[in-house]
Protein backbone atom coordinates (compact mmCIF):
# COMPACT_ATOMS: atom_id res chain seq x y z
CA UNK A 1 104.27 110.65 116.84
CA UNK A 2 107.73 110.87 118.23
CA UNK A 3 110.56 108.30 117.28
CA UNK A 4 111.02 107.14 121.05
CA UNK A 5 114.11 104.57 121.39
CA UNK A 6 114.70 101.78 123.69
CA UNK A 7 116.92 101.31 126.62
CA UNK A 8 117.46 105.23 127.37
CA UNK A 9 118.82 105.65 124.32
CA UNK A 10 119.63 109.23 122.77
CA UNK A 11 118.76 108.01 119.26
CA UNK A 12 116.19 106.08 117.48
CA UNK A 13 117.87 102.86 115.47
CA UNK A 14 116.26 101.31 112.29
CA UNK A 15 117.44 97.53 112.02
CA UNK A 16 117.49 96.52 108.38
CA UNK A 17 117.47 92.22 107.79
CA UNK A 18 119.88 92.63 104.70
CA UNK A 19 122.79 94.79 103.72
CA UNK A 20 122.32 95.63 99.71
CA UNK A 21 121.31 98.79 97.66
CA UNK A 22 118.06 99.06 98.87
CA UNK A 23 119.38 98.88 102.48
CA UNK A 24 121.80 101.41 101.52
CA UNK A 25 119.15 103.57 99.81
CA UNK A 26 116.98 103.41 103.53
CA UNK A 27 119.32 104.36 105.38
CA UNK A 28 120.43 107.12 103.52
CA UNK A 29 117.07 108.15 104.71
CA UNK A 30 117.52 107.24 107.88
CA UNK A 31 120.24 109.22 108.02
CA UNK A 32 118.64 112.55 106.89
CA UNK A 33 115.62 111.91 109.14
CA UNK A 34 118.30 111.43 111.76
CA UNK A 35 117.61 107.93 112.80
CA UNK A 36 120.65 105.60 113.51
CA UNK A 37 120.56 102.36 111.07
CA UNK A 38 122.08 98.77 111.82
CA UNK A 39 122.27 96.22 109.39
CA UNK A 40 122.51 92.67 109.38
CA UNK A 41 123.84 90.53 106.34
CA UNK A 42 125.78 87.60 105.91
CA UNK A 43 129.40 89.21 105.26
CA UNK A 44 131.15 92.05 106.11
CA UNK A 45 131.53 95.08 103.73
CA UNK A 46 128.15 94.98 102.21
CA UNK A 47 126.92 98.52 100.62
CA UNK A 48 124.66 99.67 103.31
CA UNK A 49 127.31 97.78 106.27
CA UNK A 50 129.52 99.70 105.20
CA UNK A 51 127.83 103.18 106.30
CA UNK A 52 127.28 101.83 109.80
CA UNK A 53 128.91 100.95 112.75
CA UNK A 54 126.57 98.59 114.06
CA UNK A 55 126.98 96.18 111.06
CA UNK A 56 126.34 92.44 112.30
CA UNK A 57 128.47 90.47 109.86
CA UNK A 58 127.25 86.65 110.58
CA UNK A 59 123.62 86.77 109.36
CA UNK A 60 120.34 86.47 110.81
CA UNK A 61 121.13 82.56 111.21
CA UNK A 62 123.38 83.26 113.99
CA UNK A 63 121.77 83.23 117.13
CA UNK A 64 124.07 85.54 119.02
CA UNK A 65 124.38 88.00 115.77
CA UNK A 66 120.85 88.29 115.77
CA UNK A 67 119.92 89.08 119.32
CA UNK A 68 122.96 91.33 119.18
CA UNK A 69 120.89 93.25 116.10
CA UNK A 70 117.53 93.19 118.00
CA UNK A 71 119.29 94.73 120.78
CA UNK A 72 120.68 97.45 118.85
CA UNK A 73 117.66 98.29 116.97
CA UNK A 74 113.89 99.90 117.80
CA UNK A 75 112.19 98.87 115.02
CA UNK A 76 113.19 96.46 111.84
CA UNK A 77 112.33 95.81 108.34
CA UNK A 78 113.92 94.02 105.35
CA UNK A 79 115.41 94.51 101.91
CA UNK A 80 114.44 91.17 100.38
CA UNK A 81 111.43 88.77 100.30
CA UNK A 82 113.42 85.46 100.99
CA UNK A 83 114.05 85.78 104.99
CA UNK A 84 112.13 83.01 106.97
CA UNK A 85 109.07 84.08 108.32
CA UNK A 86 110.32 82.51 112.04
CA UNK A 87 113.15 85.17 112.20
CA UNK A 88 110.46 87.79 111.68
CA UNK A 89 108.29 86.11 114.42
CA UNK A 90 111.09 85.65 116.54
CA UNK A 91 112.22 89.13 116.04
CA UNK A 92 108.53 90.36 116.81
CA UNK A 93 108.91 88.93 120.31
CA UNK A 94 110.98 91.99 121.27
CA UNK A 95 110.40 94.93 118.87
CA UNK A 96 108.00 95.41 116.00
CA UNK A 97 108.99 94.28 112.78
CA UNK A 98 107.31 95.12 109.43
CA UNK A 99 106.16 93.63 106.96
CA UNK A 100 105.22 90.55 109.48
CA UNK A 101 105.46 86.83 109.52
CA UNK A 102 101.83 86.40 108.26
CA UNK A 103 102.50 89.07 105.42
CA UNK A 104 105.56 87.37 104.58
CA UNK A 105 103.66 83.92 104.76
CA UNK A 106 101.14 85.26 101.69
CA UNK A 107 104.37 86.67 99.72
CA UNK A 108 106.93 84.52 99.79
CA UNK A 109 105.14 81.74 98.01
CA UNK A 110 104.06 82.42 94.70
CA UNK A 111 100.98 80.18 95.12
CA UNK A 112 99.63 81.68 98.22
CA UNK A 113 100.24 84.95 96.73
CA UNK A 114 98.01 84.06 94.14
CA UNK A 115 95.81 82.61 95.85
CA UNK A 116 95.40 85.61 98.27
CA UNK A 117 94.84 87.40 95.12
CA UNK A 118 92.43 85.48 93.36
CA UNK A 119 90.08 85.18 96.47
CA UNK A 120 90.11 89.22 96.93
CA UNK A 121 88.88 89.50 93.53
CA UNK A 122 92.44 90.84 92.04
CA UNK A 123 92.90 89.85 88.37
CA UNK A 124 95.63 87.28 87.90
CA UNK A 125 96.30 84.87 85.18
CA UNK A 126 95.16 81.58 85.34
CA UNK A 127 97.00 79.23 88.01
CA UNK A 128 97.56 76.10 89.67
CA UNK A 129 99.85 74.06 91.76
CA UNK A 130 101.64 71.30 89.73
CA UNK A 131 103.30 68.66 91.74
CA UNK A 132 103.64 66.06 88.81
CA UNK A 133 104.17 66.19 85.04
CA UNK A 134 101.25 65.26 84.75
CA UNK A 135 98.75 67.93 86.66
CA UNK A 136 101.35 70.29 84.30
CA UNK A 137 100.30 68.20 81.20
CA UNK A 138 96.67 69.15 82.52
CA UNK A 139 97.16 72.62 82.60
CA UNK A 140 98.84 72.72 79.11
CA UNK A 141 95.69 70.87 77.96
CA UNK A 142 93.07 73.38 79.54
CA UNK A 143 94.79 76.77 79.03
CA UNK A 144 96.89 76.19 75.85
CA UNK A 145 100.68 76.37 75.11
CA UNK A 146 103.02 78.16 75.69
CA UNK A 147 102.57 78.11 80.01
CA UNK A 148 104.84 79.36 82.68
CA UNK A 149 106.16 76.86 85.18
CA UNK A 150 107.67 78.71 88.07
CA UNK A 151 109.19 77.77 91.15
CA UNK A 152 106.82 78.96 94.03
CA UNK A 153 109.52 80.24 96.50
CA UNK A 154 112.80 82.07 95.77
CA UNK A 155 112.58 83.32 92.34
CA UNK A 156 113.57 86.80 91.24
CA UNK A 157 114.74 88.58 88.19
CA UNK A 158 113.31 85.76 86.04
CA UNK A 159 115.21 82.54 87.88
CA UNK A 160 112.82 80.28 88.79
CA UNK A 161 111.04 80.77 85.41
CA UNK A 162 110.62 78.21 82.67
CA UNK A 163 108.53 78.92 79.79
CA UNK A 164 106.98 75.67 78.38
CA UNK A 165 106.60 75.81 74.41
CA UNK A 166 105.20 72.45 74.56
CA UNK A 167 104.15 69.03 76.11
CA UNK A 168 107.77 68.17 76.31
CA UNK A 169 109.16 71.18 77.63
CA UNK A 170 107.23 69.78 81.19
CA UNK A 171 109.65 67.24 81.71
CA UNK A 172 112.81 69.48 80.77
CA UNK A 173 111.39 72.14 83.81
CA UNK A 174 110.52 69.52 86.32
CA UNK A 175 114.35 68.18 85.78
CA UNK A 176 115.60 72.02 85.69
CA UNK A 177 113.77 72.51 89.32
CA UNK A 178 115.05 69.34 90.94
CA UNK A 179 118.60 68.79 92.92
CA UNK A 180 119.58 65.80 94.43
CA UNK A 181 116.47 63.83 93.58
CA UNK A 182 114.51 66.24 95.32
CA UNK A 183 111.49 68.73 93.44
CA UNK A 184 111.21 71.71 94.49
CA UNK A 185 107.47 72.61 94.87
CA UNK A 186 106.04 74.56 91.54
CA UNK A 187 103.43 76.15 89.95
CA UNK A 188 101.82 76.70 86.94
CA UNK A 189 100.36 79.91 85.39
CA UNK A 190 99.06 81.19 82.22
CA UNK A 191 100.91 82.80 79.73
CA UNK A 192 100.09 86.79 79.26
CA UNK A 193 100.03 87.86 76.15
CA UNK A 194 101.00 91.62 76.97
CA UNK A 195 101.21 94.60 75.34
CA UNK A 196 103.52 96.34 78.38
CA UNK A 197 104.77 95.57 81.98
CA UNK A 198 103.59 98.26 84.77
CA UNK A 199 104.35 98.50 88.08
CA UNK A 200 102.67 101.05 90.85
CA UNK A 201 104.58 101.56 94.29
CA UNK A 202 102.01 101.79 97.70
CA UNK A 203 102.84 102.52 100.74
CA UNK A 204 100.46 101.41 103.52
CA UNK A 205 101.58 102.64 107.53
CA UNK A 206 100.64 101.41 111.12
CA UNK A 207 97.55 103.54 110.90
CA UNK A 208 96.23 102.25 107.95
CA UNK A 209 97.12 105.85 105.29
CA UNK A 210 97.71 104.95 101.78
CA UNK A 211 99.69 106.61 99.88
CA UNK A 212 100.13 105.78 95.88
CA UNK A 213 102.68 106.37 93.27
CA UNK A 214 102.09 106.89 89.75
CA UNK A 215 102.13 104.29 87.59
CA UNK A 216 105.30 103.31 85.58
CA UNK A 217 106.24 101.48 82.81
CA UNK A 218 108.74 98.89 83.27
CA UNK A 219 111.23 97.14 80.67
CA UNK A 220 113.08 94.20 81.09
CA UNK A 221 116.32 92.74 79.65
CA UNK A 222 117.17 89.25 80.26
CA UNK A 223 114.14 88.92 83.17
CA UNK A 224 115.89 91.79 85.19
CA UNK A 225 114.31 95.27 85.04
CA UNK A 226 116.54 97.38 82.59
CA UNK A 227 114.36 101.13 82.05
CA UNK A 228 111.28 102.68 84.20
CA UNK A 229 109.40 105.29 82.78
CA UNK A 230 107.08 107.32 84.58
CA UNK A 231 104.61 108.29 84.55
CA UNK A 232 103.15 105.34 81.88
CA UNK A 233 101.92 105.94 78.66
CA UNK A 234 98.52 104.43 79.57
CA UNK A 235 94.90 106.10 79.66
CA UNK A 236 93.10 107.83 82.72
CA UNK A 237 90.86 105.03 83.27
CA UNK A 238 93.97 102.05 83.36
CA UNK A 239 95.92 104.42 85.84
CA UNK A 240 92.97 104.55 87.91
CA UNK A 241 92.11 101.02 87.69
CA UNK A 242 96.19 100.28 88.29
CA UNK A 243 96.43 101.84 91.27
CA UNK A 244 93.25 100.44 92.74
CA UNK A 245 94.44 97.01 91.90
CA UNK A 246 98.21 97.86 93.30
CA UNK A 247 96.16 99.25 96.51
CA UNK A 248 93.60 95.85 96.76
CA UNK A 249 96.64 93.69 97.01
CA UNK A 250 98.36 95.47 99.89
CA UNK A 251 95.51 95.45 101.92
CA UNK A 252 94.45 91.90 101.18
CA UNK A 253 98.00 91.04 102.17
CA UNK A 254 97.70 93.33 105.47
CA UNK A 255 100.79 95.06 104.25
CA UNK A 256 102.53 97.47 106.45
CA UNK A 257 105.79 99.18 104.23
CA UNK A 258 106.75 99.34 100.95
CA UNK A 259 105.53 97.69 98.29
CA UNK A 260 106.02 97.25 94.75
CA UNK A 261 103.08 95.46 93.10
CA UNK A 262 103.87 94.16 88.93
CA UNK A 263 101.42 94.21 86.55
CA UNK A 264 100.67 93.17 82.88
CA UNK A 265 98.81 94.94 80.03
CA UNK A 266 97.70 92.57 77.85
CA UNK A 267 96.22 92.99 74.77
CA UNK A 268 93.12 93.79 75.25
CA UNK A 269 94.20 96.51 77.44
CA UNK A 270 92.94 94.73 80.78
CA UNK A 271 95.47 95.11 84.12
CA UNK A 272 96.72 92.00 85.10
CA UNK A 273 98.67 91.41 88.20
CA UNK A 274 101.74 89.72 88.03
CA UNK A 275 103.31 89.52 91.54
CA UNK A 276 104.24 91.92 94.54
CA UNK A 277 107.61 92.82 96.19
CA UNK A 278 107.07 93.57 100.10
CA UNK A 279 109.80 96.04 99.83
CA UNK A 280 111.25 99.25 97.83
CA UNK A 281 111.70 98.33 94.62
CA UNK A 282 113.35 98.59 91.28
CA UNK A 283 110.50 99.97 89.66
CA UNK A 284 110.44 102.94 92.38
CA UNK A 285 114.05 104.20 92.34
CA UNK A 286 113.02 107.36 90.08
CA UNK A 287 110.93 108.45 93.35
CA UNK A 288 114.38 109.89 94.93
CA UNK A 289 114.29 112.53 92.32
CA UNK A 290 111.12 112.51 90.47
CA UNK A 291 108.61 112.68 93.89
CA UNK A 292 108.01 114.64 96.80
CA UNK A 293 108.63 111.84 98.50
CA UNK A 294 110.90 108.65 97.59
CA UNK A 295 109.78 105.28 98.23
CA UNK A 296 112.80 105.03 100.89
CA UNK A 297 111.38 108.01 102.90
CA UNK A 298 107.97 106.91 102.82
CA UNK A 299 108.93 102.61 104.03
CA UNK A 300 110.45 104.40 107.52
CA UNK A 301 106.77 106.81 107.68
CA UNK A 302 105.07 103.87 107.37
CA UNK A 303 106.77 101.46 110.03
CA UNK A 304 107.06 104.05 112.40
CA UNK A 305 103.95 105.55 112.17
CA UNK A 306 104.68 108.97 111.00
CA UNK A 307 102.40 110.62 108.17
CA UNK A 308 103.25 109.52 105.15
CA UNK A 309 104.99 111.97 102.24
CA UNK A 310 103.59 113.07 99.14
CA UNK A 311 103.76 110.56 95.98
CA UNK A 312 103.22 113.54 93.44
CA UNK A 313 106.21 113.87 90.75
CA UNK A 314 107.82 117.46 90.56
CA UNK A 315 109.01 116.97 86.97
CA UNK A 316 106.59 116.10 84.54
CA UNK A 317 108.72 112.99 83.48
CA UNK A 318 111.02 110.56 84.83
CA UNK A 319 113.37 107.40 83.40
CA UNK A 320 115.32 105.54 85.51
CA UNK A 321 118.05 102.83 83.55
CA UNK A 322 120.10 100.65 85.79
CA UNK A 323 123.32 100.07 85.30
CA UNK A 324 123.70 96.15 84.66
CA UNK A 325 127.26 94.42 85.69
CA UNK A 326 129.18 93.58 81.86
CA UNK A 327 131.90 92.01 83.15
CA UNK A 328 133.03 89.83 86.31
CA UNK A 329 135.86 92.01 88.12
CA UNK A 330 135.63 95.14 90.18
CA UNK A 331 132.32 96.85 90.89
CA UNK A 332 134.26 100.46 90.50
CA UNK A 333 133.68 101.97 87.35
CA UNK A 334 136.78 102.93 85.33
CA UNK A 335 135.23 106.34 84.37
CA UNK A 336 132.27 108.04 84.87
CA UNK A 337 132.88 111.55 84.27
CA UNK A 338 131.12 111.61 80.49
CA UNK A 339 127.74 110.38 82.42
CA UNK A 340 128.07 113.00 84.62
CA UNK A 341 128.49 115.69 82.19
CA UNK A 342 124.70 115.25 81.42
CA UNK A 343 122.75 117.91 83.81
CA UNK A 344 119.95 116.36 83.89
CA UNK A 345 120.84 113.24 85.05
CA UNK A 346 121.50 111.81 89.36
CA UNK A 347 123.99 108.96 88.94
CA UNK A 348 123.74 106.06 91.95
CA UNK A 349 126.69 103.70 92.49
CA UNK A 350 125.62 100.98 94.93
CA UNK A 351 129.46 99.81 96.31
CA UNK A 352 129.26 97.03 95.48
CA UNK A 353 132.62 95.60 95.73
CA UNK A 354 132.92 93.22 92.36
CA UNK A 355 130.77 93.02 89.57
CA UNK A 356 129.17 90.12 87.52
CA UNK A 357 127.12 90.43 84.25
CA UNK A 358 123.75 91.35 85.04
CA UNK A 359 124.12 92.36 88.65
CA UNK A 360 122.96 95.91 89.21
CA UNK A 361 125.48 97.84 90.38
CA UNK A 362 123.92 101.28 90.42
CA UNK A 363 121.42 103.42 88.17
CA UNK A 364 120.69 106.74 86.22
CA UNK A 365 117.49 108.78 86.65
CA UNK A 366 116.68 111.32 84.28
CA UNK A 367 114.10 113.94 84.86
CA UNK A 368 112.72 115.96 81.42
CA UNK A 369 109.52 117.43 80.18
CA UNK A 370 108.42 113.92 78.08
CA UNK A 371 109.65 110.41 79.39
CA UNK A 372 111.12 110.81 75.77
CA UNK A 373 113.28 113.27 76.62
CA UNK A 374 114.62 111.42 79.97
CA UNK A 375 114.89 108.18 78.54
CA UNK A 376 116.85 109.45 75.88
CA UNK A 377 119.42 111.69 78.51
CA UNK A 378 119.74 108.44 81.10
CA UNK A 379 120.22 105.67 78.36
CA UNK A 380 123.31 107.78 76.74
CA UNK A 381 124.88 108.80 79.90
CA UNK A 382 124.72 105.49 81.56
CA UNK A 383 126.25 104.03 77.98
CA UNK A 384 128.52 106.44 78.56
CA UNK A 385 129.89 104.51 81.26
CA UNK A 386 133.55 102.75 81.12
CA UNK A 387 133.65 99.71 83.20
């Protein structure tokens, strides 16, 4: 399949809906596939704006900014999960835009996502909708203590999270999830007891080719994903079982991209899922150096149609470590030459232009015979570091 462009055009523009890392880290691979990239975010300056000149500062709100961007662009896809499934409809009414509406429509709230889930036969916790203290006092009752209660739409990096130790913890998270007199909606799930977090990348293209990444363990810090090591230190038969899972929940989503799909193991060694990410994600950075193919490569194969890349790992280990914001000020490091005196290690900085603690502002991958041996070389050279 050729990359044909609209409008006579010499060259073949990806529109991205958002303007952070992960835009920047597509259309670096734009780039080097040598597609044109426009961007639209809400501000000017943003890392991946910054590497274009068709950067549409007012947001996808603005009517005039956004037919501008559909203009500009052949095709479109997104960086983030929380963009109103009417823009993407809207959008779709002149050029294809992926994932779609209806994917977005199973995604974007935590409920239907589960739902979707539970009714394709994908292991999830326990769930339900809780609109009152009470239906939440009925779930304590029937599936123990502690619970989650979770806010079903725009949570990430663990806001919108409230673990509930107790019967009156409810009341506490129903207050925590209400402004102005108003509740947001919420759910309820069941508390994992797990022994490690995994997460498998798939991407899934206009033609309906799968391709799967290994499967990685994540670890978080504060909610927010702090190490990835791949592959995971989990048997044949869980790695098989992972992927099919991380594959079963694309497809019952009708997923056409990138996605990253979260998983538990508890216990008892069972793979539970815990949510999916329509989008690159964290958990796949390590792909840029680690795989034939990076996540970022394969999300343009897939939307466009092209075959997708390989998902097989040239170094027999990988550890990616983000670098986490430690201070509010700029989002230039002071000094980073100690980090990159480590050989083994590809240092990201995402340009972003101030810093807050917590924010990721770039990352470390390591490659090295044992995920040992990487996580050991990224962890000192990105604490090597002077912010």
């Amino acid at each position: 399949m050729m990359l044909t462009s609209k409008n006579n055009k010499k060259t073949f523009t990806l529109g991205i809906l958002g303007g952070g890392q992960l835009a920047k880290m597509i259309a670096l691979e734009s780039y080097r596939l040598g597609l044109e990239v426009a961007i639209i975010e809400n501000g000017a300056h943003s890392p991946a704006g910054d590497m274009t000149k068709l950067e549409f500062t007012e947001g996808w709100h603005n009517q005039i900014n956004l037919d501008e961007f559909i203009k500009a662009s052949d095709i479109v896809t997104l960086e983030n999960e929380f963009i109103e499934p009417e823009i993407l409809e809207y959008i779709s009414n002149f050029i294809n835009v992926f994932p779609s509406a209806k994917t977005m429509r199973f995604v974007q709230d935590k409920f239907n996502q589960k739902t979707v889930f539970f009714n394709n036969n994908i292991p999830v916790p326990d769930f339900s909708s809780v609109d009152t203290i009470e239906e939440a006092s009925k779930f304590g009752e029937k599936f123990g203590y502690p619970f989650l209660i979770k806010t079903r739409t725009l949570g990430y990096d663990g806001y919108g999270n409230y673990t509930v130790k107790n019967i009156d913890d409810i009341s506490t998270a129903f207050a925590k999830f209400s402004s102005d007199g108003k509740q947001r909606k919420l759910m309820a799930e069941r508390f994992v007891d797990f022994k490690r977090e995994l997460a498998v990348m798939v991407a899934r293209s206009l033609s309906g080719e799968i391709a799967v990444y290994p499967v990685v363990e994540t670890i978080q810090e504060n909610h927010i994903c702090k190490v990835v090591l791949a592959p995971a230190d989990i048997t044949a038969e869980q790695k098989n079982i992972a992927q099919e899972i991380a594959v079963k929940c694309v497809e019952s989503i009708d997923g056409i991209g990138i996605f990253g799909v979260e998983m538990f193991e508890d216990s008892n060694g069972e793979i539970i899922v815990n949510e999916i990410a329509p989008r690159p994600h964290n958990s796949g950075h390590y792909t840029i150096e680690a795989c034939r193919t990076s996540q970022f490569e394969n999300v343009i194969r897939a939307i466009t149609g092209l075959p997708l890349g390989s998902t097989e790992m040239i170094a027999p280990a990988a550890c990616m470590v983000n670098l986490l914001g430690e201070r509010d000020g700029s989002g230039i490091p002071a000094d980073v030459s100690k980090a990159l005196s480590y050989g083994k290690i590809k240092l990201h900085l995402y340009n972003k232009k101030s810093s807050r603690k917590g924010r990721k502002m770039g990352h470390i991958t390591a490659l090295g015979n044992t995920t040992k041996e990487a996580y050991e070389i990224a962890i000192l050279a990105s604490q090597s570091i002077v912010w």
